[in-house]
N, C-alpha and C. Protein backbone atom coordinates (compact mmCIF):
# COMPACT_ATOMS: atom_id res chain seq x y z
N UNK A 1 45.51 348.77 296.01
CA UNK A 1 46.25 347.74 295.31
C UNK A 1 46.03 347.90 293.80
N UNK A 2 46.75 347.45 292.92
CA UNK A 2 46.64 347.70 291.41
C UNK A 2 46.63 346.60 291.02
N UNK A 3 45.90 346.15 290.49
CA UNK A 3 45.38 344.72 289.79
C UNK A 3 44.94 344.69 288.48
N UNK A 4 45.15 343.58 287.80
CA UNK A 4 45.31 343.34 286.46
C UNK A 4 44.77 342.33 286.28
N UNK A 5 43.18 342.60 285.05
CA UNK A 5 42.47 341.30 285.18
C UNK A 5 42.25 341.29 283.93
N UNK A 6 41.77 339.87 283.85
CA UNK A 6 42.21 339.36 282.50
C UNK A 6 40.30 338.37 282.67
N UNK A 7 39.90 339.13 281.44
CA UNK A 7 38.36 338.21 280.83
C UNK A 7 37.51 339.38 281.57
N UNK A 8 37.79 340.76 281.48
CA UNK A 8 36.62 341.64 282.20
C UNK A 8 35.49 341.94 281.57
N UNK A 9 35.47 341.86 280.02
CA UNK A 9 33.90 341.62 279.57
C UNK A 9 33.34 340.42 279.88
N UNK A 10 33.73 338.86 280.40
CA UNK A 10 32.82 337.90 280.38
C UNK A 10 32.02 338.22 281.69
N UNK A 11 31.23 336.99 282.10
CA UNK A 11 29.91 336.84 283.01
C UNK A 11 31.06 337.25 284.54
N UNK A 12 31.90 336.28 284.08
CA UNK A 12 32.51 336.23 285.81
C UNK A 12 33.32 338.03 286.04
N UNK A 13 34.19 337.91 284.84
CA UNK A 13 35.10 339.08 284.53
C UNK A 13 34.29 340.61 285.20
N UNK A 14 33.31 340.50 284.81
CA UNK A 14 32.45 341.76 285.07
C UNK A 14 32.24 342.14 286.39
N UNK A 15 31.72 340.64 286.71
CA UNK A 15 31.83 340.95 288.25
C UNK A 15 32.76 341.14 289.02
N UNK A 16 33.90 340.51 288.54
CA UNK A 16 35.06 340.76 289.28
C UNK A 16 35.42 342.55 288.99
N UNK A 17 35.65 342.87 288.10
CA UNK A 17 35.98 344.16 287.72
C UNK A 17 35.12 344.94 288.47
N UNK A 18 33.71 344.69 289.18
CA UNK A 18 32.67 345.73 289.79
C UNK A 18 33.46 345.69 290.97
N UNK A 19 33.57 344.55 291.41
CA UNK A 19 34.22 344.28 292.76
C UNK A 19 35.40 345.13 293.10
N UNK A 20 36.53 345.04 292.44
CA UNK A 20 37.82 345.86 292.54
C UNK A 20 37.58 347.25 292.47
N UNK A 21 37.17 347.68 291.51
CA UNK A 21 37.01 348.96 291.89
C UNK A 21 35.52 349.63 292.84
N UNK A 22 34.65 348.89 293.26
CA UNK A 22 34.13 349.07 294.45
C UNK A 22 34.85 348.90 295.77
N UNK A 23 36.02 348.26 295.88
CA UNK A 23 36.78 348.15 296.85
C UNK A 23 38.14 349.15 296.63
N UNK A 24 38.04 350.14 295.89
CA UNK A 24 38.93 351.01 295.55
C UNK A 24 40.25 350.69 294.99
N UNK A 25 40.37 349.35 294.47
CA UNK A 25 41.36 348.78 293.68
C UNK A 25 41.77 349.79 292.27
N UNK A 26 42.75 349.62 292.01
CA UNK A 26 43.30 350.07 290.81
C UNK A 26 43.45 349.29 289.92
N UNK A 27 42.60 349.08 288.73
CA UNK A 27 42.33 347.67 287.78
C UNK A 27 42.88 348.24 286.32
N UNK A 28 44.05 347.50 285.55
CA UNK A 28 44.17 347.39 284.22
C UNK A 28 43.62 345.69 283.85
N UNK A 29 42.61 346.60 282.84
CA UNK A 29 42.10 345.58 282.02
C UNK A 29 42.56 345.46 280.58
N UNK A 30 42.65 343.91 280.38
CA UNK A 30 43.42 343.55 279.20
C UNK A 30 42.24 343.06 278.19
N UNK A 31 41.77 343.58 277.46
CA UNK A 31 40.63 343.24 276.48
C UNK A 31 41.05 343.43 275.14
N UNK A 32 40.09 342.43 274.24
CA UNK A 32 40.38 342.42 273.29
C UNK A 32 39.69 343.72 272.40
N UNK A 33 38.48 343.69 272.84
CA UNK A 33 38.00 345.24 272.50
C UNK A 33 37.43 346.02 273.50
N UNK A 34 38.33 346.98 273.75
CA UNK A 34 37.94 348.09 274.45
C UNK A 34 36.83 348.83 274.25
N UNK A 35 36.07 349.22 273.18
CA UNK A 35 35.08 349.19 273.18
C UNK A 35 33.80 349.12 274.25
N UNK A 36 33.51 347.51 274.75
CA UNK A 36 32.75 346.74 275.69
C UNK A 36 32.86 347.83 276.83
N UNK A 37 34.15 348.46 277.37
CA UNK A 37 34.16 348.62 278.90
C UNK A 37 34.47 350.19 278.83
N UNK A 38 32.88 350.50 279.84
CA UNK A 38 32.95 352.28 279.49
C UNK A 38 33.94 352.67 280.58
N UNK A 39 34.16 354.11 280.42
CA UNK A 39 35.29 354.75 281.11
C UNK A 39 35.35 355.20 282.97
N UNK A 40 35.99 354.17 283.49
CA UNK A 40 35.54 354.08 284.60
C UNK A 40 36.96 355.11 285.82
N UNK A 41 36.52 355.61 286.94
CA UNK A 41 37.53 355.89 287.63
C UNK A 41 38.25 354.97 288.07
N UNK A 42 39.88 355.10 288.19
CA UNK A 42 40.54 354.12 288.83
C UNK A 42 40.76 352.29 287.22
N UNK A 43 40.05 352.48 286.60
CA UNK A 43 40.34 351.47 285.24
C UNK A 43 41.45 352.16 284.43
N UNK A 44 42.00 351.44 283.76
CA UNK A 44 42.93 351.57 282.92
C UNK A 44 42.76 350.38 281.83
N UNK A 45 42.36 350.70 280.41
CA UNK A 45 41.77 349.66 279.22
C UNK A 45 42.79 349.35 278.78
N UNK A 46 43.60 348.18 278.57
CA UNK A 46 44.87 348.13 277.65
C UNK A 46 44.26 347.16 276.35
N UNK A 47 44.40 347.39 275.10
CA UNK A 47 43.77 346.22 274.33
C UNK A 47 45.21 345.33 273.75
N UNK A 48 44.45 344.23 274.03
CA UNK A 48 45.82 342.80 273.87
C UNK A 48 45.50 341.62 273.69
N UNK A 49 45.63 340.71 273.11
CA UNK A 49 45.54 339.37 272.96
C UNK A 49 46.02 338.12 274.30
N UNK A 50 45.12 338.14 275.05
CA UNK A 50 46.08 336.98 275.79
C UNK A 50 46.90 335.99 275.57
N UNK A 51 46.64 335.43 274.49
CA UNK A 51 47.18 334.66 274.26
C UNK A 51 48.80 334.74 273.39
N UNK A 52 49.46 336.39 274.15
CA UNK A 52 50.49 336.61 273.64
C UNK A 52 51.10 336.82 275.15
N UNK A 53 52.09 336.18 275.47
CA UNK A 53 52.67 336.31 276.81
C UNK A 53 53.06 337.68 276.84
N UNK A 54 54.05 338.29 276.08
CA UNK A 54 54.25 339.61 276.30
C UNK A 54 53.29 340.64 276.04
N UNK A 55 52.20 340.45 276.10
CA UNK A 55 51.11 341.30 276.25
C UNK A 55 50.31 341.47 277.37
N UNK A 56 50.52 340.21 277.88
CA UNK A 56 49.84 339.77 279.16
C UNK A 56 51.39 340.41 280.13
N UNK A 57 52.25 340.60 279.80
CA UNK A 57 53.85 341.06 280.83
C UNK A 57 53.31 342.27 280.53
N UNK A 58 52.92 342.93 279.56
CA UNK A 58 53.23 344.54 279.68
C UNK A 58 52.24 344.76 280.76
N UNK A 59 50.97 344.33 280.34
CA UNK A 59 50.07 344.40 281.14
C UNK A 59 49.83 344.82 282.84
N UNK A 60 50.28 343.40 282.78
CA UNK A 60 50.70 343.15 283.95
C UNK A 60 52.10 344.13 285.05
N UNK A 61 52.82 344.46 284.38
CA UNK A 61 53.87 345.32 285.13
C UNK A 61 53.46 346.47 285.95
N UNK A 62 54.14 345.99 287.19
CA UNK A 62 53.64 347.23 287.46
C UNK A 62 52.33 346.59 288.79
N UNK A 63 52.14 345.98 288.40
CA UNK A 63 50.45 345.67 289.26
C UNK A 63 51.04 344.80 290.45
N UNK A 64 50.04 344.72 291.68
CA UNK A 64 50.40 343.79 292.64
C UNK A 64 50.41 342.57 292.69
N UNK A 65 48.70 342.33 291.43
CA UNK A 65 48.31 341.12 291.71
C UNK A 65 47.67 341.15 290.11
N UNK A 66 47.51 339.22 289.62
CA UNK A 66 46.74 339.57 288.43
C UNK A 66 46.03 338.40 288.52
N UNK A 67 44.46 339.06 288.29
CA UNK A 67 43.42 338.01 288.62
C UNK A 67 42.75 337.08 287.23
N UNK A 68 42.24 336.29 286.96
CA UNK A 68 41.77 335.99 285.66
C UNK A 68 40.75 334.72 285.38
N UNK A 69 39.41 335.51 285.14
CA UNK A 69 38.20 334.92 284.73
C UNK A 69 38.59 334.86 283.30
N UNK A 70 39.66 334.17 282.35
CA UNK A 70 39.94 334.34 280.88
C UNK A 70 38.92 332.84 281.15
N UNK A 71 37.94 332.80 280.02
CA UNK A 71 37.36 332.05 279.06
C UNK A 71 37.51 331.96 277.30
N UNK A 72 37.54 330.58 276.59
CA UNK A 72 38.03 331.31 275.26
C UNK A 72 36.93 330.61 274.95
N UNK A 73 35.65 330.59 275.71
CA UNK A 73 34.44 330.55 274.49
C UNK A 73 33.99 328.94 274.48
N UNK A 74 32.48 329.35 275.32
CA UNK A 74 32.31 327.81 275.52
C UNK A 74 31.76 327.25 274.01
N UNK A 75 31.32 328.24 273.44
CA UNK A 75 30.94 327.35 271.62
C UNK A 75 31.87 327.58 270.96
N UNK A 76 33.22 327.89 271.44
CA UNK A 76 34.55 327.69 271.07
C UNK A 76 34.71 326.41 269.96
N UNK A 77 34.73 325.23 269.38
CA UNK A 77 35.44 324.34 269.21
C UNK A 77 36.79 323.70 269.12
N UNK A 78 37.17 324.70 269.34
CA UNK A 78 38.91 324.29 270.06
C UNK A 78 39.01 324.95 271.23
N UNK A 79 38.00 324.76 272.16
CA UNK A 79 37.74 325.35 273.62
C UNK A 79 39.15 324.75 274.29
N UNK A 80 39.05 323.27 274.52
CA UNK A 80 40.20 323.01 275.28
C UNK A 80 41.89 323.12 274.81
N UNK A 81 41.73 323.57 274.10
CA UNK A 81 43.02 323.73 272.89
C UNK A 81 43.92 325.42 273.73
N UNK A 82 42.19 326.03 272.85
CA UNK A 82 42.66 327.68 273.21
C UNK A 82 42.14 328.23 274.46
N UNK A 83 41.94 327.00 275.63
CA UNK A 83 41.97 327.34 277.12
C UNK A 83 43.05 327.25 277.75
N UNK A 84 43.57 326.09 277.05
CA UNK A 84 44.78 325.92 277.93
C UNK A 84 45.78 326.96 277.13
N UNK A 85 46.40 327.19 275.80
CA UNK A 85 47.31 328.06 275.27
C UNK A 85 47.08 329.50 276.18
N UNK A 86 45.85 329.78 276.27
CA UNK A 86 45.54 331.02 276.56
C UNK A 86 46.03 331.07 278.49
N UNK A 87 45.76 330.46 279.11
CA UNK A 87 45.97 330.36 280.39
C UNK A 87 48.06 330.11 280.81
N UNK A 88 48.33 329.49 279.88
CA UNK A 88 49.79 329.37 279.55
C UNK A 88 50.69 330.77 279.80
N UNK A 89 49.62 331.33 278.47
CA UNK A 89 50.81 332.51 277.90
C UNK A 89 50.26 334.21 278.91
N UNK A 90 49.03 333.45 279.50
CA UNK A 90 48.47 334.59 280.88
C UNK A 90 49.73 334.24 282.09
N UNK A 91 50.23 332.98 282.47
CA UNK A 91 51.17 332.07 283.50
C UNK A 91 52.14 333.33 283.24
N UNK A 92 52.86 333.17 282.00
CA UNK A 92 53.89 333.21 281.83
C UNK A 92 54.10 334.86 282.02
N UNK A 93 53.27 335.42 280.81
CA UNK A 93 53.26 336.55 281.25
C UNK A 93 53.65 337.31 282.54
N UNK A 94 52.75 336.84 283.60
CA UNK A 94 52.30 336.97 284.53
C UNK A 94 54.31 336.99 285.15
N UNK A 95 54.42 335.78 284.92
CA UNK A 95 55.82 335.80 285.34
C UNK A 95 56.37 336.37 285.34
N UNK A 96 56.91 336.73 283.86
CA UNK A 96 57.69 337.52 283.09
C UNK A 96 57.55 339.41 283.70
N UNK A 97 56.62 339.44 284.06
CA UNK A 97 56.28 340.74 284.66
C UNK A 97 56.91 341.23 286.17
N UNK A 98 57.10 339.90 287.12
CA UNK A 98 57.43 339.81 288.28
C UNK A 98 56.23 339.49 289.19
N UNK A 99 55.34 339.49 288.60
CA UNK A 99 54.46 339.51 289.79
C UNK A 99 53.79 338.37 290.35
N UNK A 100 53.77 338.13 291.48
CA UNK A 100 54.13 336.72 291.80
C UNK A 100 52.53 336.49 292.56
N UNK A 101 51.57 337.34 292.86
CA UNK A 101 50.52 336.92 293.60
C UNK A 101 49.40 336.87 291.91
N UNK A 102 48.82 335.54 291.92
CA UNK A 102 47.98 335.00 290.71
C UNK A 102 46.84 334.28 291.08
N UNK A 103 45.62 334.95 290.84
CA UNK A 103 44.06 334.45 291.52
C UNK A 103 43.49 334.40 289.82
N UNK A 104 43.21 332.73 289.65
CA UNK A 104 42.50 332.78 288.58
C UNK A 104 41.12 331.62 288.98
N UNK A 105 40.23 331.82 287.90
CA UNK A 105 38.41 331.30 288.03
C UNK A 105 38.82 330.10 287.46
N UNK A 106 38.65 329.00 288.23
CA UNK A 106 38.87 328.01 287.51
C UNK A 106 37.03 327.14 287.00
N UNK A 107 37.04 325.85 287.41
CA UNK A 107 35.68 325.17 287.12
C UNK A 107 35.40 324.14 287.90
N UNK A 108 33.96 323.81 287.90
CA UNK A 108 33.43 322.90 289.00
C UNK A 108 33.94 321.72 288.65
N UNK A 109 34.51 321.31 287.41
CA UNK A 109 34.92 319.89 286.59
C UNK A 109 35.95 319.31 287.99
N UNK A 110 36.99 319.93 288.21
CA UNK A 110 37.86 319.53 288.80
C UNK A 110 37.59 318.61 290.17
N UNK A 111 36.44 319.53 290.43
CA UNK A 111 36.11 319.12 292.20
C UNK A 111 35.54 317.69 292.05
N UNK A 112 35.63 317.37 293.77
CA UNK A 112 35.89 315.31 293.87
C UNK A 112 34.66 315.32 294.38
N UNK A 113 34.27 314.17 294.16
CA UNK A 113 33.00 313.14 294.63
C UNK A 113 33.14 312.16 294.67
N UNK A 114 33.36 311.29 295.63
CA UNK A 114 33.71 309.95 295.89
C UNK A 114 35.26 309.72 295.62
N UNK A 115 35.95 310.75 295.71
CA UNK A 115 37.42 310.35 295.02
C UNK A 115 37.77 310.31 293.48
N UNK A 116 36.58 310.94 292.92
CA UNK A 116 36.33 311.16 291.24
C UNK A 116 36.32 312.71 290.84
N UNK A 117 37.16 312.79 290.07
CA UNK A 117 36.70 314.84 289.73
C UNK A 117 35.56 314.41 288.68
N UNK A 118 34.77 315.63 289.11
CA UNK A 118 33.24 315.75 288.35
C UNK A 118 33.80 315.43 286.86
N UNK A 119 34.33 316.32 286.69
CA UNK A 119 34.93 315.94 284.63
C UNK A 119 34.39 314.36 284.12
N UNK A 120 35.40 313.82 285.15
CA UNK A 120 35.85 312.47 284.47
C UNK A 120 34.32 311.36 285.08
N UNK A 121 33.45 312.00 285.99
CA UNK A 121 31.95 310.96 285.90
C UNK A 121 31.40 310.82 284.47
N UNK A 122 30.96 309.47 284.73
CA UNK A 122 30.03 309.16 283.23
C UNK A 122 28.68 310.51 282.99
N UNK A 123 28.34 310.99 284.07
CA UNK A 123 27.32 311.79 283.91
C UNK A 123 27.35 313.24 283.82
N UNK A 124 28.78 313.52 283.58
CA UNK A 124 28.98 314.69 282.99
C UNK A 124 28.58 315.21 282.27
N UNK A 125 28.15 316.27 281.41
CA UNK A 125 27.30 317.04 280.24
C UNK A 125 28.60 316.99 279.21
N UNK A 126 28.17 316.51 278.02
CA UNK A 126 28.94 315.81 277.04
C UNK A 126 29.78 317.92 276.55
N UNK A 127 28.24 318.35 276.59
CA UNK A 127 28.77 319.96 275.71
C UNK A 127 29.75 320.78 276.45
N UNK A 128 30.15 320.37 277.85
CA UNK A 128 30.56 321.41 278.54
C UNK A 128 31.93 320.35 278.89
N UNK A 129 32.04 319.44 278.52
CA UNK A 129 33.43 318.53 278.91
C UNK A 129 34.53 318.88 278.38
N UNK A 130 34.52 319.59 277.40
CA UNK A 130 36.16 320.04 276.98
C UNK A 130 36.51 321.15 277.55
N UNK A 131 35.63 322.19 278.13
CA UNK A 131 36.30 323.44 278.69
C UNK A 131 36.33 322.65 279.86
N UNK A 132 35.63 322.10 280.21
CA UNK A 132 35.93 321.95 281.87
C UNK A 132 37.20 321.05 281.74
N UNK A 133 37.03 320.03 281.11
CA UNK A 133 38.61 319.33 281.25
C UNK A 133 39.93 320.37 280.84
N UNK A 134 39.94 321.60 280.01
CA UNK A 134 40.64 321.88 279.79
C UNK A 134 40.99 323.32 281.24
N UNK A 135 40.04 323.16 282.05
CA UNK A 135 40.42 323.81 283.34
C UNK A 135 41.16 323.24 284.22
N UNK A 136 40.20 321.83 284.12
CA UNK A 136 40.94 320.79 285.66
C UNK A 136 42.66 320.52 285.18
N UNK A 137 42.86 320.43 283.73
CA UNK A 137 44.03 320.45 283.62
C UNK A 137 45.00 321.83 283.94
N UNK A 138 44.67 322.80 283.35
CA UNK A 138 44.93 323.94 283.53
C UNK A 138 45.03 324.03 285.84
N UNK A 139 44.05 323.54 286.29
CA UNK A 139 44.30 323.50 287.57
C UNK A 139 45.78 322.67 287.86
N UNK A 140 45.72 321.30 287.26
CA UNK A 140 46.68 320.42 287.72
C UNK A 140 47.77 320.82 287.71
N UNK A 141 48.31 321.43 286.14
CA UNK A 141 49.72 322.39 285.73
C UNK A 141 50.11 323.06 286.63
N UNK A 142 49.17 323.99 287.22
CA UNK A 142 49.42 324.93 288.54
C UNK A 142 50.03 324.53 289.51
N UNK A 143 49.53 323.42 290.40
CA UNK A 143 49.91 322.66 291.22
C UNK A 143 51.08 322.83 291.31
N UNK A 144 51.74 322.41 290.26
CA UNK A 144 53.52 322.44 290.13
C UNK A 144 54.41 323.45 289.86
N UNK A 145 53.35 324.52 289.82
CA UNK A 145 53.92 325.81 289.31
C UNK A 145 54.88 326.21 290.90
N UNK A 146 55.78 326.97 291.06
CA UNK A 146 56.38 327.31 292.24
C UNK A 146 57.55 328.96 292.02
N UNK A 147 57.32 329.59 290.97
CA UNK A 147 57.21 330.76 290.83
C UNK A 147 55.65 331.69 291.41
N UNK A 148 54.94 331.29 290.52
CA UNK A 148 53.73 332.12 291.44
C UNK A 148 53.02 331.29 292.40
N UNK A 149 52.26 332.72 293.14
CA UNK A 149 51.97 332.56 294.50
C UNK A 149 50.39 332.53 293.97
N UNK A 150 49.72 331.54 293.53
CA UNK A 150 48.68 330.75 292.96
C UNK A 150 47.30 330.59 293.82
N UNK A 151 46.13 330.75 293.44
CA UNK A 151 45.11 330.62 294.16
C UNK A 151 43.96 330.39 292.92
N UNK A 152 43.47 329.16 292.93
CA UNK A 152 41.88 328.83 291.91
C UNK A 152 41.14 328.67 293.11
N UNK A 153 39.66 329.17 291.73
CA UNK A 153 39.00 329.25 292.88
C UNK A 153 37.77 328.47 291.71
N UNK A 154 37.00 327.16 292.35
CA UNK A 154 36.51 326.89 291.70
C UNK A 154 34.86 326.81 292.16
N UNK A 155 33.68 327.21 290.98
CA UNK A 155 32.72 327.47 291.37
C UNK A 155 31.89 326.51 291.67
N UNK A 156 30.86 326.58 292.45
CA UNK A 156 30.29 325.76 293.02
C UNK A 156 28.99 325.16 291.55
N UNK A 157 28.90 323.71 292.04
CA UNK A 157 28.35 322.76 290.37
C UNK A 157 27.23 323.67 290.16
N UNK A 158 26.09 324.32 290.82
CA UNK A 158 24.71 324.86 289.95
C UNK A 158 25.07 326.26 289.43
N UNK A 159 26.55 326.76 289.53
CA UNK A 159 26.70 327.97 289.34
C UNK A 159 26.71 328.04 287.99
N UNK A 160 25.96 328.85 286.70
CA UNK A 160 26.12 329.47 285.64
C UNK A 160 25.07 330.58 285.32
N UNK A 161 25.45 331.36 284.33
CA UNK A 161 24.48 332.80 284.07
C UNK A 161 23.04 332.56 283.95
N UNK A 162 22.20 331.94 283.76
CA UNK A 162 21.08 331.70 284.23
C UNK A 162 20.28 331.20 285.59
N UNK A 163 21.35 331.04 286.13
CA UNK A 163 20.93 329.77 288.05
C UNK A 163 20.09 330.61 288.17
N UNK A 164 19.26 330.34 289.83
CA UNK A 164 18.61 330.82 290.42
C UNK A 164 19.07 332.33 291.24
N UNK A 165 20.44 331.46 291.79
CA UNK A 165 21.49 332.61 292.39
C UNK A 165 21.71 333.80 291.89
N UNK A 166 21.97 334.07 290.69
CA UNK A 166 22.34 335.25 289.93
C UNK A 166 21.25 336.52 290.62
N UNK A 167 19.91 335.89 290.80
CA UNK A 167 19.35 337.27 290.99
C UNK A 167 19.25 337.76 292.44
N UNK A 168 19.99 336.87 293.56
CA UNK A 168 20.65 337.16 295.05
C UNK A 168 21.46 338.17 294.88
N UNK A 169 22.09 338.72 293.79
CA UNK A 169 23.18 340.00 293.82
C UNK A 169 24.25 339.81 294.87
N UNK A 170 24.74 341.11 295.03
CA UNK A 170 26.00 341.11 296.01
C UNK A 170 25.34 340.82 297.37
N UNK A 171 25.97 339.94 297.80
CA UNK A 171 24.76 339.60 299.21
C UNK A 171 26.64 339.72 300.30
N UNK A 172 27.41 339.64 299.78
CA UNK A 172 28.75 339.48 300.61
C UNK A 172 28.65 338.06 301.44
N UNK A 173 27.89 337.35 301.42
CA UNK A 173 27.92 336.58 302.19
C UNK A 173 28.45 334.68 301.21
N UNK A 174 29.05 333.56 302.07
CA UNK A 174 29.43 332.63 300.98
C UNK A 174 29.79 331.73 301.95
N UNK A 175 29.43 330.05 302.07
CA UNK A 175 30.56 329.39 302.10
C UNK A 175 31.74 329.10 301.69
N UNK A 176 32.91 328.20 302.10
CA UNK A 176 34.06 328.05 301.61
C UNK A 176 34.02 326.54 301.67
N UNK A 177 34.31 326.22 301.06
CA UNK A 177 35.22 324.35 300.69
C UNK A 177 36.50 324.44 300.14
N UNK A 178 36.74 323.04 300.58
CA UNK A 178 38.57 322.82 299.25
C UNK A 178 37.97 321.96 298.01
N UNK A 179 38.60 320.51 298.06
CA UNK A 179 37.87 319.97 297.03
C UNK A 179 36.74 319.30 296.78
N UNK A 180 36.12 319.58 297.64
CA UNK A 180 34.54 318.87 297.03
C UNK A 180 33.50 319.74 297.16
N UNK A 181 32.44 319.31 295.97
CA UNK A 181 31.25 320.37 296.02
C UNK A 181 30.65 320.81 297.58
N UNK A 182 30.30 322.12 297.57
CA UNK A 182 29.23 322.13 298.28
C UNK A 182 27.51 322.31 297.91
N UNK A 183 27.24 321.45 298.78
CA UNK A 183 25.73 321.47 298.55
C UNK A 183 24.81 321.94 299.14
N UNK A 184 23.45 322.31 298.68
CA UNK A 184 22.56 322.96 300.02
C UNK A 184 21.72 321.84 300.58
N UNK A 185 20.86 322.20 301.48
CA UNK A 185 20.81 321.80 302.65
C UNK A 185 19.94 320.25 302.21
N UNK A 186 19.21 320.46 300.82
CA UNK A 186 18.38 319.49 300.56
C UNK A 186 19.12 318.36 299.59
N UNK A 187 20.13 318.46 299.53
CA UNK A 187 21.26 317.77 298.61
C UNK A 187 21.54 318.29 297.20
N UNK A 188 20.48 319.30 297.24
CA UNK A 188 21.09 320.51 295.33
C UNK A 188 22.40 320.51 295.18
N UNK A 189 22.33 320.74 294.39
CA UNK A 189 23.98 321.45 293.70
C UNK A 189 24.20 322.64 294.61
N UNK A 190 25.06 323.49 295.22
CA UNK A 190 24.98 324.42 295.72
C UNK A 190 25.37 325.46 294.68
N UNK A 191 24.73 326.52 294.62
CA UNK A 191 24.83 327.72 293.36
C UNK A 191 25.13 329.45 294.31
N UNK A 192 25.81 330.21 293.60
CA UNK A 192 26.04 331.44 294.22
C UNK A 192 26.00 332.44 292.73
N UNK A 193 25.88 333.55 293.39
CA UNK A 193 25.57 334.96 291.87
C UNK A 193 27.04 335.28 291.90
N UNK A 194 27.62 335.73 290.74
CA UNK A 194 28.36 335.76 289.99
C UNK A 194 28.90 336.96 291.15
N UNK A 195 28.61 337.93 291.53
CA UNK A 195 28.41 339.05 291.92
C UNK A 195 29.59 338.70 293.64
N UNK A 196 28.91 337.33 294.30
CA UNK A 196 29.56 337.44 295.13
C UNK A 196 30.85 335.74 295.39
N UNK A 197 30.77 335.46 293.85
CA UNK A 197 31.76 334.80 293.89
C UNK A 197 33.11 335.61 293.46
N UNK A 198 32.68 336.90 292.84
CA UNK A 198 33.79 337.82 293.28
C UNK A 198 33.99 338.34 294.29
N UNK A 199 32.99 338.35 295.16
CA UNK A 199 33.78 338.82 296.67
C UNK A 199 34.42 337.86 297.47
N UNK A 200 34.21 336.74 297.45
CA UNK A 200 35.30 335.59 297.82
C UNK A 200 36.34 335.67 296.75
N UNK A 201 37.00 335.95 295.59
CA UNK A 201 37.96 336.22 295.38
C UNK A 201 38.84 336.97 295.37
N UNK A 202 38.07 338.58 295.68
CA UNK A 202 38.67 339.52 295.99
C UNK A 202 39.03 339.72 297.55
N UNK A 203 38.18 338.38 298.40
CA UNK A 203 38.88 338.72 299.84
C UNK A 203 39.78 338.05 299.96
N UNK A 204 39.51 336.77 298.92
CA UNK A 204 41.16 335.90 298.72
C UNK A 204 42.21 336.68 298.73
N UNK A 205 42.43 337.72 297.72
CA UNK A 205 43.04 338.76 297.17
C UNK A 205 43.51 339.87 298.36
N UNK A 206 42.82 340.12 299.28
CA UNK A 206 43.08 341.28 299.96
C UNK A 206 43.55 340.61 301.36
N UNK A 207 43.01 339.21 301.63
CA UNK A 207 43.33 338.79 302.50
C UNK A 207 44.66 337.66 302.75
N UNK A 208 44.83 337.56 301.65
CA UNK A 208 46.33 336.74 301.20
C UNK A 208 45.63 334.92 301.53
N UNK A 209 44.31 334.89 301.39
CA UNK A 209 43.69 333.25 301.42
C UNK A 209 43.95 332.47 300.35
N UNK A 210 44.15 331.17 300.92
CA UNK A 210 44.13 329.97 299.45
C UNK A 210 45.62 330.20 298.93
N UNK A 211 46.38 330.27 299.77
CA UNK A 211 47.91 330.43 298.69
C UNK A 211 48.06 329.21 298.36
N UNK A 212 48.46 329.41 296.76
CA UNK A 212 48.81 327.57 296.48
C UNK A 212 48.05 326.70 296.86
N UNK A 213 46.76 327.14 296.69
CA UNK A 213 45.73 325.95 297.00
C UNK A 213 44.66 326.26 296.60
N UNK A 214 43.64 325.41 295.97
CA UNK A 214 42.16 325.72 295.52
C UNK A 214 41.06 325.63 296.58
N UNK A 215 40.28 326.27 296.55
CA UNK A 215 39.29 326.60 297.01
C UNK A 215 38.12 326.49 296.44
N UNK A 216 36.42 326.73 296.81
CA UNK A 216 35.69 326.46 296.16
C UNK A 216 34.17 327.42 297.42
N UNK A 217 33.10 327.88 296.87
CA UNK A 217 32.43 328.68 297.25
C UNK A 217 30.87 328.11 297.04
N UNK A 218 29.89 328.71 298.22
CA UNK A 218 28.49 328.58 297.35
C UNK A 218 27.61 329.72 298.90
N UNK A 219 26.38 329.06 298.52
CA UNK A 219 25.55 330.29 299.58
C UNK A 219 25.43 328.95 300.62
């Protein structure tokens, strides 16, 4: 399959990119500096701005599927500004290209607890509330989207680059949820390594799971 991913230098991006082409995928990556990503078999580096739809179409042409861990930077200060522009003009792109199967990383903000998305609790982390709101929205938009064939996948609440999880590696193994957290067994946050929350997206991907619908992962 030839796939086109978008954020392959970040935390998630990386892993996803190990994933695809460990599964013998054919990956164009859209980076801003090529540089970051050494010369791999089966990669193809295109350098581009996402946040230009027809950059994200050239990109994209041509490919089966286009996946996207895009982050614009959690010490961003116009995080939710240039999350959502950026995820827009990835949509559209995406469109504009033809290609209609779209797996993007969304955030734990969205997911329900008591009938509440995490975002909007009083006990949310004040520093991390604008990217995440500017995901759950970015999720909602989707919803209504009915050109592409759509799949978020959102990570489970203890998941980030320091957890515990990260140093579990590719273990292939994962629960699945829709919208509400999962937790482990002692009521934690449930957390998974970066490593194999790309393999639940890439079996999303290979297995045609989660169409038009979100999903959510942990160990």
């Amino acid at each position: 399959m030839k796939v086109t991913l978008i954020g392959s230098t970040g935390f998630v991006g990386a892993a996803l990119l190990d994933e695809l082409l460990q599964r013998g995928h054919d990956v164009v990556a859209l980076v801003r500096d090529p540089a970051k990503l050494a010369p791999r078999p089966h990669l193809q580096v295109l350098q581009g701005d996402v946040m230009d739809a027809a950059v994200v179409q050239k990109a994209a042409t041509g490919s089966d599927a286009v996946l996207s861990a895009y982050n614009a930077g959690w010490t961003n200060p116009n995080i939710y500004e240039d999350f959502l522009q950026g995820s827009r003009a990835i949509e559209a792109g995406t469109r504009a290209a033809g290609v209609a199967r779209y797996l993007v990383v969304g955030g734990a903000g969205s997911l329900y607890v008591n009938g509440q998305q995490l975002v909007d609790s009083p006990e949310f982390p004040a520093a991390i509330k604008p990217g995440a709101s500017a995901a759950r929205d970015m999720y909602t938009a989707l919803q209504k989207e009915t050109a592409l064939d759509w799949t978020v996948l959102s990570p489970p609440v203890g998941f980030h680059g320091g957890s515990a999880a990260q140093s579990q590696g590719r273990t292939g193994q994962y629960r699945t949820g829709k919208d509400e957290p999962l937790w482990q067994a002692d009521g934690s946050p449930g957390d998974i390594s970066a490593a194999d929350l790309a393999v639940a997206l890439v079996d999303a991907l290979e297995q045609h799971l989660h169409s038009k619908a979100r999903f959510t992962v942990a160990y």
